[in-house]
C-alpha atoms as a PDB file:
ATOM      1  CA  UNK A   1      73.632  63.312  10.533  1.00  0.00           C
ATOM      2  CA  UNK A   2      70.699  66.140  10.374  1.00  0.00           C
ATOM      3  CA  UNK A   3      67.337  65.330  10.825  1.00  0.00           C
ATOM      4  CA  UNK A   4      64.689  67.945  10.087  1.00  0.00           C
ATOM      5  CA  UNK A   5      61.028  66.810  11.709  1.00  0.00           C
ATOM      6  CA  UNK A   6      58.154  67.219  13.586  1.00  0.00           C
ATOM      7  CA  UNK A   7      56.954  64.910  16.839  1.00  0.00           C
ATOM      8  CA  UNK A   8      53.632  64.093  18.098  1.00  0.00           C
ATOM      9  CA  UNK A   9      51.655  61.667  19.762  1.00  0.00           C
ATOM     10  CA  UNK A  10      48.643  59.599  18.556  1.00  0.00           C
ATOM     11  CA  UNK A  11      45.241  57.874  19.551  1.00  0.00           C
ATOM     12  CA  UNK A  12      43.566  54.957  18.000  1.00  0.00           C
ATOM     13  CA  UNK A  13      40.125  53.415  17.896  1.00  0.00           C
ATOM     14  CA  UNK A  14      39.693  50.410  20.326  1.00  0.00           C
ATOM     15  CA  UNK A  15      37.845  48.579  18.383  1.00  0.00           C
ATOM     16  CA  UNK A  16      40.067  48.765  15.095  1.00  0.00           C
ATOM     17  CA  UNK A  17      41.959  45.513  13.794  1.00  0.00           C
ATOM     18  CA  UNK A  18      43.827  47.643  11.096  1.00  0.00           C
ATOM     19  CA  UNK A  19      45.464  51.129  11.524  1.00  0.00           C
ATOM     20  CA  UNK A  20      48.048  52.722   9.362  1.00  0.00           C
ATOM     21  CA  UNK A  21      50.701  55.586   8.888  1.00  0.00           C
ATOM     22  CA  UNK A  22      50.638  56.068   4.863  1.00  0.00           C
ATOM     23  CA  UNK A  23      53.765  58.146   4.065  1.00  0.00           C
ATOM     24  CA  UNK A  24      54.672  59.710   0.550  1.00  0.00           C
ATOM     25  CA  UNK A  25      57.672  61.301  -0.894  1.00  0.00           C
ATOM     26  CA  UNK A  26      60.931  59.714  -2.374  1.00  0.00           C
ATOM     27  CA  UNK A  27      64.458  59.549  -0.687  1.00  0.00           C
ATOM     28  CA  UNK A  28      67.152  61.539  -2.748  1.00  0.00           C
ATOM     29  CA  UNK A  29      70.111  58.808  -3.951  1.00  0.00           C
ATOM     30  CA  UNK A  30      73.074  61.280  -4.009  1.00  0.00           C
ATOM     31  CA  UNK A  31      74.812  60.964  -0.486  1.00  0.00           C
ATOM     32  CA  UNK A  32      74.838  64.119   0.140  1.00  0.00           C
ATOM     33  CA  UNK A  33      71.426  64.774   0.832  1.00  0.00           C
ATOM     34  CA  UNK A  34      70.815  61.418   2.247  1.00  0.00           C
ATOM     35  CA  UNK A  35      67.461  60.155   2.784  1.00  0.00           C
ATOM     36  CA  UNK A  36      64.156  62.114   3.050  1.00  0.00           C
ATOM     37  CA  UNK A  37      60.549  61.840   3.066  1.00  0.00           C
ATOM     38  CA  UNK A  38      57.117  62.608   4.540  1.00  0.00           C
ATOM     39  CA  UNK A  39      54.262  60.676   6.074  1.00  0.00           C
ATOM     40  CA  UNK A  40      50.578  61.017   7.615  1.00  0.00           C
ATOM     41  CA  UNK A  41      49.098  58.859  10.081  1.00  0.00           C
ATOM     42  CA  UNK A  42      45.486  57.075   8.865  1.00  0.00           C
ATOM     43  CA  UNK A  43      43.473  55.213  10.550  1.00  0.00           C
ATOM     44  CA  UNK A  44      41.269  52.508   8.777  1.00  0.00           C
ATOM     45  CA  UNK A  45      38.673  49.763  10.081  1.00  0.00           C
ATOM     46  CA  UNK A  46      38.776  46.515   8.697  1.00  0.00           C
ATOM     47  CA  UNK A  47      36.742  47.530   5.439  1.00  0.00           C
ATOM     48  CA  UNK A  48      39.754  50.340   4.370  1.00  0.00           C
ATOM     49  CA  UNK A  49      37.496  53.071   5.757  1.00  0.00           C
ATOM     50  CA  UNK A  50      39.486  55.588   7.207  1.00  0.00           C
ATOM     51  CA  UNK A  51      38.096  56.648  10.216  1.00  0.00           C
ATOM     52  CA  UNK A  52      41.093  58.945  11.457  1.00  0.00           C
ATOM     53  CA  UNK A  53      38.760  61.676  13.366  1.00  0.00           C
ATOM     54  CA  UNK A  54      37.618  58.710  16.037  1.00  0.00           C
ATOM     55  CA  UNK A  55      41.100  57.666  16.812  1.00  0.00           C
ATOM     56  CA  UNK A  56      41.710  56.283  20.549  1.00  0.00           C
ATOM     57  CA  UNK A  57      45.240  54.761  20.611  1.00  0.00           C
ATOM     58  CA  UNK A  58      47.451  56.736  23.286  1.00  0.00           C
ATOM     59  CA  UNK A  59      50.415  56.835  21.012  1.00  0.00           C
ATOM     60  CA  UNK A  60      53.010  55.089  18.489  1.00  0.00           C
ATOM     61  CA  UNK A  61      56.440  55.134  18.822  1.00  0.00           C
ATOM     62  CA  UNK A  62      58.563  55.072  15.939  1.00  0.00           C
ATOM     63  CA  UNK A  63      62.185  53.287  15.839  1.00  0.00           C
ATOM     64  CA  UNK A  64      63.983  54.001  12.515  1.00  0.00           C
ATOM     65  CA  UNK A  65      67.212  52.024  12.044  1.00  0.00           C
ATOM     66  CA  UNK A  66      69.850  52.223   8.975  1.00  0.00           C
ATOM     67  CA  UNK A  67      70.785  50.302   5.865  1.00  0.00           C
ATOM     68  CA  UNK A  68      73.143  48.089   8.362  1.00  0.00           C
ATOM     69  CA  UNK A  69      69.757  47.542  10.650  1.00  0.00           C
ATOM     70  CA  UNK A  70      71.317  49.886  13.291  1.00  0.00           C
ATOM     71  CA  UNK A  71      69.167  52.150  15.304  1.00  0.00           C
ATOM     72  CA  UNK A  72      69.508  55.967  14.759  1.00  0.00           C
ATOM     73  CA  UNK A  73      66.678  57.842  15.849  1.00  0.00           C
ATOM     74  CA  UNK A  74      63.413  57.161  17.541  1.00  0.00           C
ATOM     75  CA  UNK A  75      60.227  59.347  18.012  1.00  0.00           C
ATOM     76  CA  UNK A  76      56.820  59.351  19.384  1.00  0.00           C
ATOM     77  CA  UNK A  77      53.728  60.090  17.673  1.00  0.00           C
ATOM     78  CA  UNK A  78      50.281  61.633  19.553  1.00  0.00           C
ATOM     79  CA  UNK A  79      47.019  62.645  19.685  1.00  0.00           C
ATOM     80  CA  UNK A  80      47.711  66.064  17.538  1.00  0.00           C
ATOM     81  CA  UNK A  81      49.124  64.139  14.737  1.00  0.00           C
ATOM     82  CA  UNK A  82      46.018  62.380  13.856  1.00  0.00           C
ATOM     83  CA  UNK A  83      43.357  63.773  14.309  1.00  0.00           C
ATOM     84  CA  UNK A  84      44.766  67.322  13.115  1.00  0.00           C
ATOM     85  CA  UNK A  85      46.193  65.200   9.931  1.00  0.00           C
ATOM     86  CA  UNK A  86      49.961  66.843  10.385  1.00  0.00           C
ATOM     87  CA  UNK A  87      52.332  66.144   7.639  1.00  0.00           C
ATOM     88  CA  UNK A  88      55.603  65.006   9.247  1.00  0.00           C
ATOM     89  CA  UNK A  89      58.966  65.419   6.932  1.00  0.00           C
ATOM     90  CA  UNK A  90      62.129  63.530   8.253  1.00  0.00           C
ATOM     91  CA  UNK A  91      65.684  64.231   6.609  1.00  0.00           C
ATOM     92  CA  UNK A  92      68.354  62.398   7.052  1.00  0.00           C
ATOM     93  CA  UNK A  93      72.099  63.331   5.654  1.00  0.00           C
ATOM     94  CA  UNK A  94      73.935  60.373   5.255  1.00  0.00           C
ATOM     95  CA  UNK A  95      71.566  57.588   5.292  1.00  0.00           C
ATOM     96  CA  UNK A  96      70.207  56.160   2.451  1.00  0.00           C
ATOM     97  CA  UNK A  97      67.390  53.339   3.636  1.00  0.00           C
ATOM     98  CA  UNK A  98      65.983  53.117   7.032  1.00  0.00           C
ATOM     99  CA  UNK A  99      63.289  50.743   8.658  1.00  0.00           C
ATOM    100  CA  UNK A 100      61.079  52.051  10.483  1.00  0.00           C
ATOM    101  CA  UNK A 101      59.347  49.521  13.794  1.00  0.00           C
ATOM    102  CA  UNK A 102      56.028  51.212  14.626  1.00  0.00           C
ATOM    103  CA  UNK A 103      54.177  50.390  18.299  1.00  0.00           C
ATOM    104  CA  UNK A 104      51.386  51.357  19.399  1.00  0.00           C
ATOM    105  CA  UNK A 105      49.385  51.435  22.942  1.00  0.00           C
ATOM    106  CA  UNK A 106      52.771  50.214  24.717  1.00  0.00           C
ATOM    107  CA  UNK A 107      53.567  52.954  27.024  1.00  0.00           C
ATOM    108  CA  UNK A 108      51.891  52.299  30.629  1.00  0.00           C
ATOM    109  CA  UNK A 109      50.501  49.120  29.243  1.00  0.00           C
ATOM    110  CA  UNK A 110      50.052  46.151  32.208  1.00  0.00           C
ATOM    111  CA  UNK A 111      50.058  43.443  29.514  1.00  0.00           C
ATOM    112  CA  UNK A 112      53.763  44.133  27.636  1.00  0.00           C
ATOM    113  CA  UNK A 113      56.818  46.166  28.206  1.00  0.00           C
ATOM    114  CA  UNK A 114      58.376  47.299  25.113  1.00  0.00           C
ATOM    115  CA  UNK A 115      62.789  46.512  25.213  1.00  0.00           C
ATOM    116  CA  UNK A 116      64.106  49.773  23.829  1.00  0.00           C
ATOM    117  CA  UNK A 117      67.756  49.343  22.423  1.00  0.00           C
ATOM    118  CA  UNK A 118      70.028  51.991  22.982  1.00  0.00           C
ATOM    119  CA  UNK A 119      71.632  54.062  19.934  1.00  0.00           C
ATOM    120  CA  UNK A 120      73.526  52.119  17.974  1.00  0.00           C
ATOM    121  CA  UNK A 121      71.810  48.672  18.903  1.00  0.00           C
ATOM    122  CA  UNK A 122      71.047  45.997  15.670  1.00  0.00           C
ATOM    123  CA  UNK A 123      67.343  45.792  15.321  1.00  0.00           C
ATOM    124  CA  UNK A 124      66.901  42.279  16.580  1.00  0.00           C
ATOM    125  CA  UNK A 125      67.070  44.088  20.532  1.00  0.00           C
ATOM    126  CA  UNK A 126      63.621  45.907  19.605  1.00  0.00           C
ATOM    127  CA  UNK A 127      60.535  43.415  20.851  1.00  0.00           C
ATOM    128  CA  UNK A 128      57.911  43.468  22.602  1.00  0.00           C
ATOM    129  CA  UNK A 129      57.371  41.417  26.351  1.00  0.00           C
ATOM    130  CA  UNK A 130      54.724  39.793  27.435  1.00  0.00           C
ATOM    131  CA  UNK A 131      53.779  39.949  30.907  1.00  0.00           C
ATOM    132  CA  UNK A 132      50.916  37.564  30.561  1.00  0.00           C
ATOM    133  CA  UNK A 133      52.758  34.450  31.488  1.00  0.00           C
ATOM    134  CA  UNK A 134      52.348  34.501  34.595  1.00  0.00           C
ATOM    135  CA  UNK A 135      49.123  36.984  35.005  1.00  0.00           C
ATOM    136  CA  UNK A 136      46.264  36.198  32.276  1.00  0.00           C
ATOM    137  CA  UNK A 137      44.937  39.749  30.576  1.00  0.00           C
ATOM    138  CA  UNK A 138      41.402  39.317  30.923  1.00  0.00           C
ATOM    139  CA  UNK A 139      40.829  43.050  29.191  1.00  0.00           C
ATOM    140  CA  UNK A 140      42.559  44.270  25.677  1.00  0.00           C
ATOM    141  CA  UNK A 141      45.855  45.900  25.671  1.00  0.00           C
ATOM    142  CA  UNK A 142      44.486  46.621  22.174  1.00  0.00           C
ATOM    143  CA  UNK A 143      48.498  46.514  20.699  1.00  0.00           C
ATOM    144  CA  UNK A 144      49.369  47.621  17.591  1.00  0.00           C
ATOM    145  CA  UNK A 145      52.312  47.189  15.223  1.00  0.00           C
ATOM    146  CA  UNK A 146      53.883  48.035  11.798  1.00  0.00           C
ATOM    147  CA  UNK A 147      56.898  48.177  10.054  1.00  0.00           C
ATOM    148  CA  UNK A 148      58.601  49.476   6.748  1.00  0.00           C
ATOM    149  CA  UNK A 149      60.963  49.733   4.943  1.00  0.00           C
ATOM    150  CA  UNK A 150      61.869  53.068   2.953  1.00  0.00           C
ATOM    151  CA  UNK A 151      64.598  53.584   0.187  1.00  0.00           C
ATOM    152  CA  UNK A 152      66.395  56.504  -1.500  1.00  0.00           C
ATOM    153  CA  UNK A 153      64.775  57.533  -4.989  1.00  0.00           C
ATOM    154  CA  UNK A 154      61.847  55.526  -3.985  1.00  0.00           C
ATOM    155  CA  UNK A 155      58.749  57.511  -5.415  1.00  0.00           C
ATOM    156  CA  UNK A 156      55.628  55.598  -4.808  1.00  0.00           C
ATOM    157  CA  UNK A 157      53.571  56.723  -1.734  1.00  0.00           C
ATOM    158  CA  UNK A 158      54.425  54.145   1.070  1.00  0.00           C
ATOM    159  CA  UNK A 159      52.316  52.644   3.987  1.00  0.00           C
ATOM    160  CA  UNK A 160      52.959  50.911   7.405  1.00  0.00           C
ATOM    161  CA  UNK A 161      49.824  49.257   8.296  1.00  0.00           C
ATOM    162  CA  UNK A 162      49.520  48.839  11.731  1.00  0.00           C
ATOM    163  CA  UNK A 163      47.348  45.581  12.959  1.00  0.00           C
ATOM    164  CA  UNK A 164      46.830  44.581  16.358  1.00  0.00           C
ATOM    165  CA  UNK A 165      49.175  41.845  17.719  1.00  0.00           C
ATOM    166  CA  UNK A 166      46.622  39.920  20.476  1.00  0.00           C
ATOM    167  CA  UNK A 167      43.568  37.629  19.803  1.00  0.00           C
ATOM    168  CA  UNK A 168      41.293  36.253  22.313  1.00  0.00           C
ATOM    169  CA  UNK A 169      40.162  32.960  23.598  1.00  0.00           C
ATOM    170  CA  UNK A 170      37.329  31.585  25.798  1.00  0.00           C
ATOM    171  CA  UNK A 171      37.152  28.002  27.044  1.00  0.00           C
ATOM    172  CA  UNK A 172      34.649  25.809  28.240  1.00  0.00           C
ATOM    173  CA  UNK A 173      32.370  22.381  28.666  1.00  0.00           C
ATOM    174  CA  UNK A 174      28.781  21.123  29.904  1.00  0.00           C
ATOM    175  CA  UNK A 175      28.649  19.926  32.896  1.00  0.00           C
ATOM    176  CA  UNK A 176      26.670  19.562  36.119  1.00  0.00           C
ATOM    177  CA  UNK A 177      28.412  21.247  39.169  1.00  0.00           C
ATOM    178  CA  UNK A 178      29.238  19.100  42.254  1.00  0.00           C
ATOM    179  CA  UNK A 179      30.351  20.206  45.396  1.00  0.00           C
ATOM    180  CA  UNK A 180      34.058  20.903  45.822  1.00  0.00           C
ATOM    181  CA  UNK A 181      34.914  20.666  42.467  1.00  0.00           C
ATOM    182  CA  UNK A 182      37.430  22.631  40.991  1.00  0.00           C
ATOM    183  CA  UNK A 183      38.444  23.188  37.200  1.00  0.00           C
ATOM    184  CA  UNK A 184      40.860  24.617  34.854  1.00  0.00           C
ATOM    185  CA  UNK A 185      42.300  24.881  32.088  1.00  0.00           C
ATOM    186  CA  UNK A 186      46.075  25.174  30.537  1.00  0.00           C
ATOM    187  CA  UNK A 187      46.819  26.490  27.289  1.00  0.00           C
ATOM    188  CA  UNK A 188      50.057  25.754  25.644  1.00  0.00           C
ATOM    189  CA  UNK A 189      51.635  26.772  22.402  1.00  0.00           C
ATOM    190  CA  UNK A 190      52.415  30.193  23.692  1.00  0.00           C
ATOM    191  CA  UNK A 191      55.317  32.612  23.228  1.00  0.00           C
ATOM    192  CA  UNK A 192      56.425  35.412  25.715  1.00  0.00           C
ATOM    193  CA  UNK A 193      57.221  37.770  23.358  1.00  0.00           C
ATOM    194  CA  UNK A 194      57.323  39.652  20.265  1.00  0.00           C
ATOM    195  CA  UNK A 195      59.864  40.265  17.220  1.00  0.00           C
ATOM    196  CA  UNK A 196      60.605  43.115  15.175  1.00  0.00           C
ATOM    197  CA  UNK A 197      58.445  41.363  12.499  1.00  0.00           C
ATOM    198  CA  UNK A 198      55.448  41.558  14.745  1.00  0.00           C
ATOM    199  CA  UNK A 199      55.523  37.016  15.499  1.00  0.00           C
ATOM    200  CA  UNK A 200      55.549  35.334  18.628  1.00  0.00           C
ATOM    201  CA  UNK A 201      58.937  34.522  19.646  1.00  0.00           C
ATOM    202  CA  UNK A 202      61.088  34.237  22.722  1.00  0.00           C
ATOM    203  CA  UNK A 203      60.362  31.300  25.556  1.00  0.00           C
ATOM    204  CA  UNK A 204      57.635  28.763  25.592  1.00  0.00           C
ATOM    205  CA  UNK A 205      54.678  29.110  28.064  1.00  0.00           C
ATOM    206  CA  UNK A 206      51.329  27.812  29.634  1.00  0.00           C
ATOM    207  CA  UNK A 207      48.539  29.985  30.737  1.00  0.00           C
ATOM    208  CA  UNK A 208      46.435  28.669  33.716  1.00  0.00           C
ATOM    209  CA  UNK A 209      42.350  29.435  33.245  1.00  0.00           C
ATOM    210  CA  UNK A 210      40.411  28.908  36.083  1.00  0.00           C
ATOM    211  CA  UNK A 211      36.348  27.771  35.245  1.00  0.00           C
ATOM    212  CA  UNK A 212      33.530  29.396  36.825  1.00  0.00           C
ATOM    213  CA  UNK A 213      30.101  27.892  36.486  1.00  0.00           C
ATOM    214  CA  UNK A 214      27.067  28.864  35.661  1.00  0.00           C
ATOM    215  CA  UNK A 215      23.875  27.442  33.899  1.00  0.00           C
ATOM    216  CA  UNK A 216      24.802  24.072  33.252  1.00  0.00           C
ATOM    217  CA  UNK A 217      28.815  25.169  31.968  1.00  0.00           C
ATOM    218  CA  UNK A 218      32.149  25.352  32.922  1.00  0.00           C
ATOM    219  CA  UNK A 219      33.684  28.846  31.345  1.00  0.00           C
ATOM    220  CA  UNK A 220      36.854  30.542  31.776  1.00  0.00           C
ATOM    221  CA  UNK A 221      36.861  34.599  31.359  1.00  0.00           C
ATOM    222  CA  UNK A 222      37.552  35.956  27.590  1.00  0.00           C
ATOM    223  CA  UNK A 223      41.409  36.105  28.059  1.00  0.00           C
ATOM    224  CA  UNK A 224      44.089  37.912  25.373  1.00  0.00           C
ATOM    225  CA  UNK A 225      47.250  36.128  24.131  1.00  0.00           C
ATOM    226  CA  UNK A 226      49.877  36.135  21.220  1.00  0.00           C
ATOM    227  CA  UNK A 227      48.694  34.752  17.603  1.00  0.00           C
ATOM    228  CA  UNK A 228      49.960  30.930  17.039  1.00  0.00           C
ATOM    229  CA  UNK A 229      48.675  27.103  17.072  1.00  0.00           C
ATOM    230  CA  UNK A 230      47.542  26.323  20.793  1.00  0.00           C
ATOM    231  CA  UNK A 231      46.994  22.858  22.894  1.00  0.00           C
ATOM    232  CA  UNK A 232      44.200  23.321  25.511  1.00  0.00           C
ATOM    233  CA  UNK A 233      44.163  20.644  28.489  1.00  0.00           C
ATOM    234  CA  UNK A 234      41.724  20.671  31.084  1.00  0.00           C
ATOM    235  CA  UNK A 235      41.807  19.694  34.545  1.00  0.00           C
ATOM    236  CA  UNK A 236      39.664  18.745  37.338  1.00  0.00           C
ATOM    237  CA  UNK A 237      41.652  19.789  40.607  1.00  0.00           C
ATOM    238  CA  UNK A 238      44.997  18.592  39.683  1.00  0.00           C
ATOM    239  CA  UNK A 239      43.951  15.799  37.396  1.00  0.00           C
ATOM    240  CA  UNK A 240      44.493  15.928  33.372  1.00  0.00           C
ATOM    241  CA  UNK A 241      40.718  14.534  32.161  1.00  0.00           C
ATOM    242  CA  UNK A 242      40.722  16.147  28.551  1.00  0.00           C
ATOM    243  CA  UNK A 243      42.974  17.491  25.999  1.00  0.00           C
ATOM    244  CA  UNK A 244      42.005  18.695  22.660  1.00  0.00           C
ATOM    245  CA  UNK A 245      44.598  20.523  20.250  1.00  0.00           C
ATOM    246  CA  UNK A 246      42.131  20.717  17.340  1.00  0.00           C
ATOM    247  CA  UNK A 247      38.105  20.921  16.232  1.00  0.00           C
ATOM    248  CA  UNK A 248      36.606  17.549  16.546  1.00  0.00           C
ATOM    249  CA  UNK A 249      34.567  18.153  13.786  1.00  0.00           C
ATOM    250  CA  UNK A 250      36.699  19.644  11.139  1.00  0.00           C
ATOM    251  CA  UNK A 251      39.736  18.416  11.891  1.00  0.00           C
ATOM    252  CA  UNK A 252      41.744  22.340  12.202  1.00  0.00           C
ATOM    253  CA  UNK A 253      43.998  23.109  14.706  1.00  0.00           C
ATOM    254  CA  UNK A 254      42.745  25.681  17.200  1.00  0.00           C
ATOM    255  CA  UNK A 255      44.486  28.824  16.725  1.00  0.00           C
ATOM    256  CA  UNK A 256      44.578  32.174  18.327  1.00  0.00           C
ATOM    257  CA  UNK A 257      44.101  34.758  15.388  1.00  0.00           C
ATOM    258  CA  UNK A 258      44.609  38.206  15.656  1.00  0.00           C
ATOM    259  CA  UNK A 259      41.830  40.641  16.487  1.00  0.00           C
ATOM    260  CA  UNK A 260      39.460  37.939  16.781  1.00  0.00           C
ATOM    261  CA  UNK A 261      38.035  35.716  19.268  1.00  0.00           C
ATOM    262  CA  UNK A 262      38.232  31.796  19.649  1.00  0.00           C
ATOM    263  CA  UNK A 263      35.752  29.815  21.548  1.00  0.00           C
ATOM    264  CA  UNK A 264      36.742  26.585  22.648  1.00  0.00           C
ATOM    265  CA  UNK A 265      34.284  24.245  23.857  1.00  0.00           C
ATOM    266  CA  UNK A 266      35.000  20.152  25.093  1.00  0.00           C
ATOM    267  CA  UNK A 267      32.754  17.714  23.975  1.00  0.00           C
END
């Protein structure tokens, strides 16, 4: 297998819910020349703006694995990519689909350690862990993913959008503060990591909020954590005196959401 290409790595905006690497160029069918095609990274806010100049990620790492879901190659894009706009071509003799797992922000990150496979290794031994289930981020990893999947003799340009994999949730209640009290709260519903398709998956957890008060309420710290349907209990010292597992008022079940924050307050 020959692969012809060029590596970089890449910075994205903190603030962005939506990124994406839009490649273009058709894979040959013949097996002979295999499977090629080019790509360069955008970067786009939420209104499809592309705002690649301001990028602030660190980098993306790219895992590309073959028509049998098998990894075979694996690079790292950076700053120079982006914000110079390179065009990166990739050949590949021999293979004639690939999928190609995009990260981004995972290297040196506190929050998640990304499980590389070796060569060779099905796709299902990519994810991402979460460290968070037993230490609470309290500041964004800002995490980004995408994936795609690109065929020979496809001509149409083709895009991984990248979108950021955490939401964020505060909780809280009114309430007058006596002395020696203590509360906190528990959320459940939570997953320590994440699949090749970007979803919570893995084993079950709780995360443990402590309160703090101030000005007549009880408030945890804006904390980050995997998308999916959540339970919140709350406790005063080790006592269970509230659940709630949806709004009171419209009936919907409280959900973390991607890229955007959830306020939960007891009644």
């Amino acid at each position: 297998m020959r692969r012809d290409l060029i590596s970089y790595s890449l910075k994205f905006p903190t603030l962005l819910l939506f990124c994406c690497l839009v490649l273009s160029g058709c894979g040959k069918s013949d097996k002979e020349d295999g499977l090629s095609f080019s790509f360069q990274v955008k970067v786009l806010n939420l209104q499809g703006k592309d705002i690649t100049p301001a990028c602030e990620v660190e980098e993306i790492r790219l895992y590309f694995f073959d028509e049998n879901d098998k990894l075979f190659d694996k690079q790292i894009l950076d700053e120079s990519s982006i914000t110079q706009e390179f065009l990166h071509a990739y050949v590949y003799e021999g293979v004639n689909r690939t999928t190609i797992v995009a990260w981004g922000n995972t290297a040196g990150n506190k929050a998640v350690s990304l499980v590389e496979p070796e060569m060779g290794a099905p796709l299902s031994d990519l994810y991402l862990q979460l460290t968070f289930a037993s230490h609470p981020i309290y500041s964004s990893p800002m995490i980004y993913y995408g994936k795609q999947t690109i065929t020979a003799g496809k001509l149409s340009p083709i895009v991984i959008e990248m979108k950021l994999l955490l939401g964020d949730l505060k909780v809280g209640f009114y309430a007058d503060a006596g002395e020696g009290e203590n509360y906190t709260c528990q959320v459940s519903g939570l997953y320590d990591r994440i699949n090749n398709d970007g979803e919570p998956d893995g084993e079950a957890f709780n995360c443990t909020l402590p309160l703090h008060y101030s000005s007549g309420k009880w408030e945890s710290e804006k904390v980050y954590l995997p998308s999916g349907q959540i339970k919140v209990d709350l406790y005063q010292d080790d006592e269970l005196i509230r659940s709630m597992s949806e709004d009171t008022d419209t009936g919907r079940p409280f959900m973390i959401e991607t890229g955007h924050e959830t306020i939960i307050v007891f009644p």
